[in-house]
N, C-alpha and C. Protein backbone atom coordinates (compact mmCIF):
# COMPACT_ATOMS: atom_id res chain seq x y z
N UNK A 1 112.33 58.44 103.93
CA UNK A 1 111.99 58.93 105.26
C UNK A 1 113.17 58.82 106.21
N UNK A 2 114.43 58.67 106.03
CA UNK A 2 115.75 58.45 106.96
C UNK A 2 115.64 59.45 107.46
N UNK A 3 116.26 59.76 108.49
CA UNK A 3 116.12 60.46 109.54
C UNK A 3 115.21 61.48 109.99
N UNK A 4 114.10 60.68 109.57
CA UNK A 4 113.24 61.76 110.05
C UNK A 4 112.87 61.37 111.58
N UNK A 5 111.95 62.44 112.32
CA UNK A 5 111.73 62.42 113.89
C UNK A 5 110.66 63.19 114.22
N UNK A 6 110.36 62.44 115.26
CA UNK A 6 108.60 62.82 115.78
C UNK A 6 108.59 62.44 116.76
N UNK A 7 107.59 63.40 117.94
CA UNK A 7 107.42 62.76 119.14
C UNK A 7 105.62 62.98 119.15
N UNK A 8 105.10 62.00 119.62
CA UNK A 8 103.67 62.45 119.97
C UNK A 8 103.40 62.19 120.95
N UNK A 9 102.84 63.03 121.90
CA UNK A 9 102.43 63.23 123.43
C UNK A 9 101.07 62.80 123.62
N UNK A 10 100.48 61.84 124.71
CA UNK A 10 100.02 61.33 125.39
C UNK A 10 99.09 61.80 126.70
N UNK A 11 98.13 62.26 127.07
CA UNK A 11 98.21 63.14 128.17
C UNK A 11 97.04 62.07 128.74
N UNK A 12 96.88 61.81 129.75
CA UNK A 12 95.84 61.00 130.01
C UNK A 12 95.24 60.96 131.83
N UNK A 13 94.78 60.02 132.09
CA UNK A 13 94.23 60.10 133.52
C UNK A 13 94.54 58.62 133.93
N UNK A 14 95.23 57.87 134.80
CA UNK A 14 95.45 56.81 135.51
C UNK A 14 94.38 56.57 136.55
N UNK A 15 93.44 55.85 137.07
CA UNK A 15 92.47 56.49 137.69
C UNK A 15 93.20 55.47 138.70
N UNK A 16 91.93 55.07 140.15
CA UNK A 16 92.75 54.72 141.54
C UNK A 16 92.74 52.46 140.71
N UNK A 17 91.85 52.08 140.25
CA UNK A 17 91.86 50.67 139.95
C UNK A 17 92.63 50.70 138.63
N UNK A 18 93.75 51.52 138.24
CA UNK A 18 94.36 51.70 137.39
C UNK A 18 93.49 51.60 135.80
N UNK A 19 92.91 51.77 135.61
CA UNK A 19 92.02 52.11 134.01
C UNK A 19 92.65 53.07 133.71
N UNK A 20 92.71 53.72 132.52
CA UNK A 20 93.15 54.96 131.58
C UNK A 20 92.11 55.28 131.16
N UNK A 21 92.13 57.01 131.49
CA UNK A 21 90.88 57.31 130.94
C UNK A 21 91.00 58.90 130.65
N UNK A 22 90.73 59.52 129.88
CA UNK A 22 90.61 60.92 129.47
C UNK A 22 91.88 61.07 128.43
N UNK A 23 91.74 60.04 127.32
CA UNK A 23 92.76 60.05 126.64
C UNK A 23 92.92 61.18 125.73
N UNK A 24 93.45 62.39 125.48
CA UNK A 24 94.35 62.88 124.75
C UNK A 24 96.03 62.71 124.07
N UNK A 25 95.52 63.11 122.93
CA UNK A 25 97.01 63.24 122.30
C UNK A 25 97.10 64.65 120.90
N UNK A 26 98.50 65.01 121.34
CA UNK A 26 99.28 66.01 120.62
C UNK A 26 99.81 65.23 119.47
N UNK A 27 99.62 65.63 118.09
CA UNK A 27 99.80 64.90 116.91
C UNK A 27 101.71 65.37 116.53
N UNK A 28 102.30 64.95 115.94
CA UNK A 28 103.22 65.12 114.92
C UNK A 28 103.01 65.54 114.05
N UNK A 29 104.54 65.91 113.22
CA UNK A 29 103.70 66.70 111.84
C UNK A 29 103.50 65.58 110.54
N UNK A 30 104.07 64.13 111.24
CA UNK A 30 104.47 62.95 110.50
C UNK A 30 103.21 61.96 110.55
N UNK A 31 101.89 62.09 109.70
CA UNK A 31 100.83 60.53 109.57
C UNK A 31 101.11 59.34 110.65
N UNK A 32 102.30 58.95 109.98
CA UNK A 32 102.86 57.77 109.98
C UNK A 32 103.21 57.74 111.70
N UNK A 33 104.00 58.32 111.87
CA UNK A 33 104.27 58.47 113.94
C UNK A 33 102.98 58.49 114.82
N UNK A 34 101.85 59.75 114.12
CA UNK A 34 100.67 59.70 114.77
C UNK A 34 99.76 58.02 114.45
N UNK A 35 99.82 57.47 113.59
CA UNK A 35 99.14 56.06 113.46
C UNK A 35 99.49 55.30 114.32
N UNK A 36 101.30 54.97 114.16
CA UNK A 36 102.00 54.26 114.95
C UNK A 36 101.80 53.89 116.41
N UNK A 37 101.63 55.10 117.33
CA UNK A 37 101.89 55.63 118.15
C UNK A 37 100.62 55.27 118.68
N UNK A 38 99.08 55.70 118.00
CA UNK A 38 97.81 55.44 118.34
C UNK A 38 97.60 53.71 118.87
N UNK A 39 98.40 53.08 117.58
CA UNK A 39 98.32 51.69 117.89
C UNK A 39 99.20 50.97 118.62
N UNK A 40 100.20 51.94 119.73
CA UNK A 40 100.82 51.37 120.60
C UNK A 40 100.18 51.56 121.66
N UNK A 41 99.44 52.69 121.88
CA UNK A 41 99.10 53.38 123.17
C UNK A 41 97.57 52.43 123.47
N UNK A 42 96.82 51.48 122.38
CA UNK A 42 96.03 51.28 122.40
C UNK A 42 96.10 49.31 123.23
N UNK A 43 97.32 49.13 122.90
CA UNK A 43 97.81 48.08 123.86
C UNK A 43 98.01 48.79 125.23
N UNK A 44 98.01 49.17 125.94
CA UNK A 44 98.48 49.60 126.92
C UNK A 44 96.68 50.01 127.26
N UNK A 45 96.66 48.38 128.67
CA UNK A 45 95.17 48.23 129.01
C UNK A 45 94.97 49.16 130.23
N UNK A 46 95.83 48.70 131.10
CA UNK A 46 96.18 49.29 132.44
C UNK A 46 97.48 49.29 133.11
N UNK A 47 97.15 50.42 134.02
CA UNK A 47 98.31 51.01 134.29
C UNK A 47 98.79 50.62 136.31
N UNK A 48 99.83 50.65 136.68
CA UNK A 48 99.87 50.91 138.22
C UNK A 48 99.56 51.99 138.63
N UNK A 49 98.59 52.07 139.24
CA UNK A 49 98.25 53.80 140.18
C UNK A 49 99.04 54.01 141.42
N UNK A 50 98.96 55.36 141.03
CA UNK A 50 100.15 56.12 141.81
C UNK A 50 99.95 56.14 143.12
N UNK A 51 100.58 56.00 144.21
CA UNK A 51 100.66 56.32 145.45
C UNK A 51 101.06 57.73 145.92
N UNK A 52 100.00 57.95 147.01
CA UNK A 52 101.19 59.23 147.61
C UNK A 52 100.58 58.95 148.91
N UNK A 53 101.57 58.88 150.04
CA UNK A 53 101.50 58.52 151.61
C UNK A 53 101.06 57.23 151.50
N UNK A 54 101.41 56.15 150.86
CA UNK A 54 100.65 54.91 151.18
C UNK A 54 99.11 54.95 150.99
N UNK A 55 98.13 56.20 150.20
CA UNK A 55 97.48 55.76 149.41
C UNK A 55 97.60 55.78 148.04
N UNK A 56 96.69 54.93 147.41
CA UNK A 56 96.00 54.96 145.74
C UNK A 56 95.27 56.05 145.77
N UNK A 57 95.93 56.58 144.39
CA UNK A 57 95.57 58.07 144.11
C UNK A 57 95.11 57.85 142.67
N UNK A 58 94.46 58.89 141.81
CA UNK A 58 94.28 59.11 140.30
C UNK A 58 95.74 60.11 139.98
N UNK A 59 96.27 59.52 138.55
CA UNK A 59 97.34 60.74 138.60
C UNK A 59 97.12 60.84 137.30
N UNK A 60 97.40 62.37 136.78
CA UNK A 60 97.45 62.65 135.20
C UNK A 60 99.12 62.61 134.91
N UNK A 61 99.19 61.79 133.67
CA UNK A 61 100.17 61.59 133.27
C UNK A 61 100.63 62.11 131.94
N UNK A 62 101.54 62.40 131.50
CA UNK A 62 102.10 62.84 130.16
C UNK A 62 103.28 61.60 129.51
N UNK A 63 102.56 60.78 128.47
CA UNK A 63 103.62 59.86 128.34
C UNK A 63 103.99 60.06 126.38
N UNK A 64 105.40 60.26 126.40
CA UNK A 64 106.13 60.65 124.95
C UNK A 64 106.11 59.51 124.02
N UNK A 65 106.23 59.50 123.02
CA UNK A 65 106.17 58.22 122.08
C UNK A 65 107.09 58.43 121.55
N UNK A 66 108.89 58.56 121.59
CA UNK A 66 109.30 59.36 120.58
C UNK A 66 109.89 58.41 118.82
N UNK A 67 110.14 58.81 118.04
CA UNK A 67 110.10 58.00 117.25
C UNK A 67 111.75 58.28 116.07
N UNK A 68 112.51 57.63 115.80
CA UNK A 68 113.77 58.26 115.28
C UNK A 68 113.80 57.18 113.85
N UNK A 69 113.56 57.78 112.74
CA UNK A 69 113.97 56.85 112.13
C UNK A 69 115.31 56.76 111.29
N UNK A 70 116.19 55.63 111.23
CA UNK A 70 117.82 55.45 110.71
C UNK A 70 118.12 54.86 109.52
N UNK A 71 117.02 54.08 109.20
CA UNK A 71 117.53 53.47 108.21
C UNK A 71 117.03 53.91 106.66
C-alpha cells in the first residue's frame, strides 16, 4: 500500500452548544482511509461554535481527513 492517498470528507452541522450533528461523509476509493477516518471523527465529541457579530451561531462545516501513506 506505499504511496497510496485518500482524502475523506466530513460535512456536518456544529450546532450553537457546540454538539455535531447531521453527520455526513464522502467515502474514498480506499476501505482502509474510510474506517480510519470514521474512527477518528468519532472522537471528536464537541466542537467551538462559531461566532458572527459576537453571537453563537450553528455553522456547517466541511472537515478533510487526508491520509498519505510512505512507508
Amino acid at each position: 500500500m506505499q504511496g497510496k492517498e485518500g482524502v475523506v470528507l466530513f460535512h456536518f452541522i456544529v450546532r450553537k452548544d457546540g454538539q455535531i450533528d447531521n453527520i455526513e461523509y464522502q467515502k474514498s476509493d480506499e476501505p482502509l482511509f474510510n474506517q480510519e477516518a470514521a474512527r477518528v471523527f468519532k472522537l471528536i465529541k464537541y466542537m467551538k461554535p462559531a461566532r458572527d457579530h459576537g453571537q453563537i451561531v450553528e455553522q456547517e462545516c466541511t472537515l478533510p481527513i487526508n491520509f498519505r501513506l510512505t512507508y
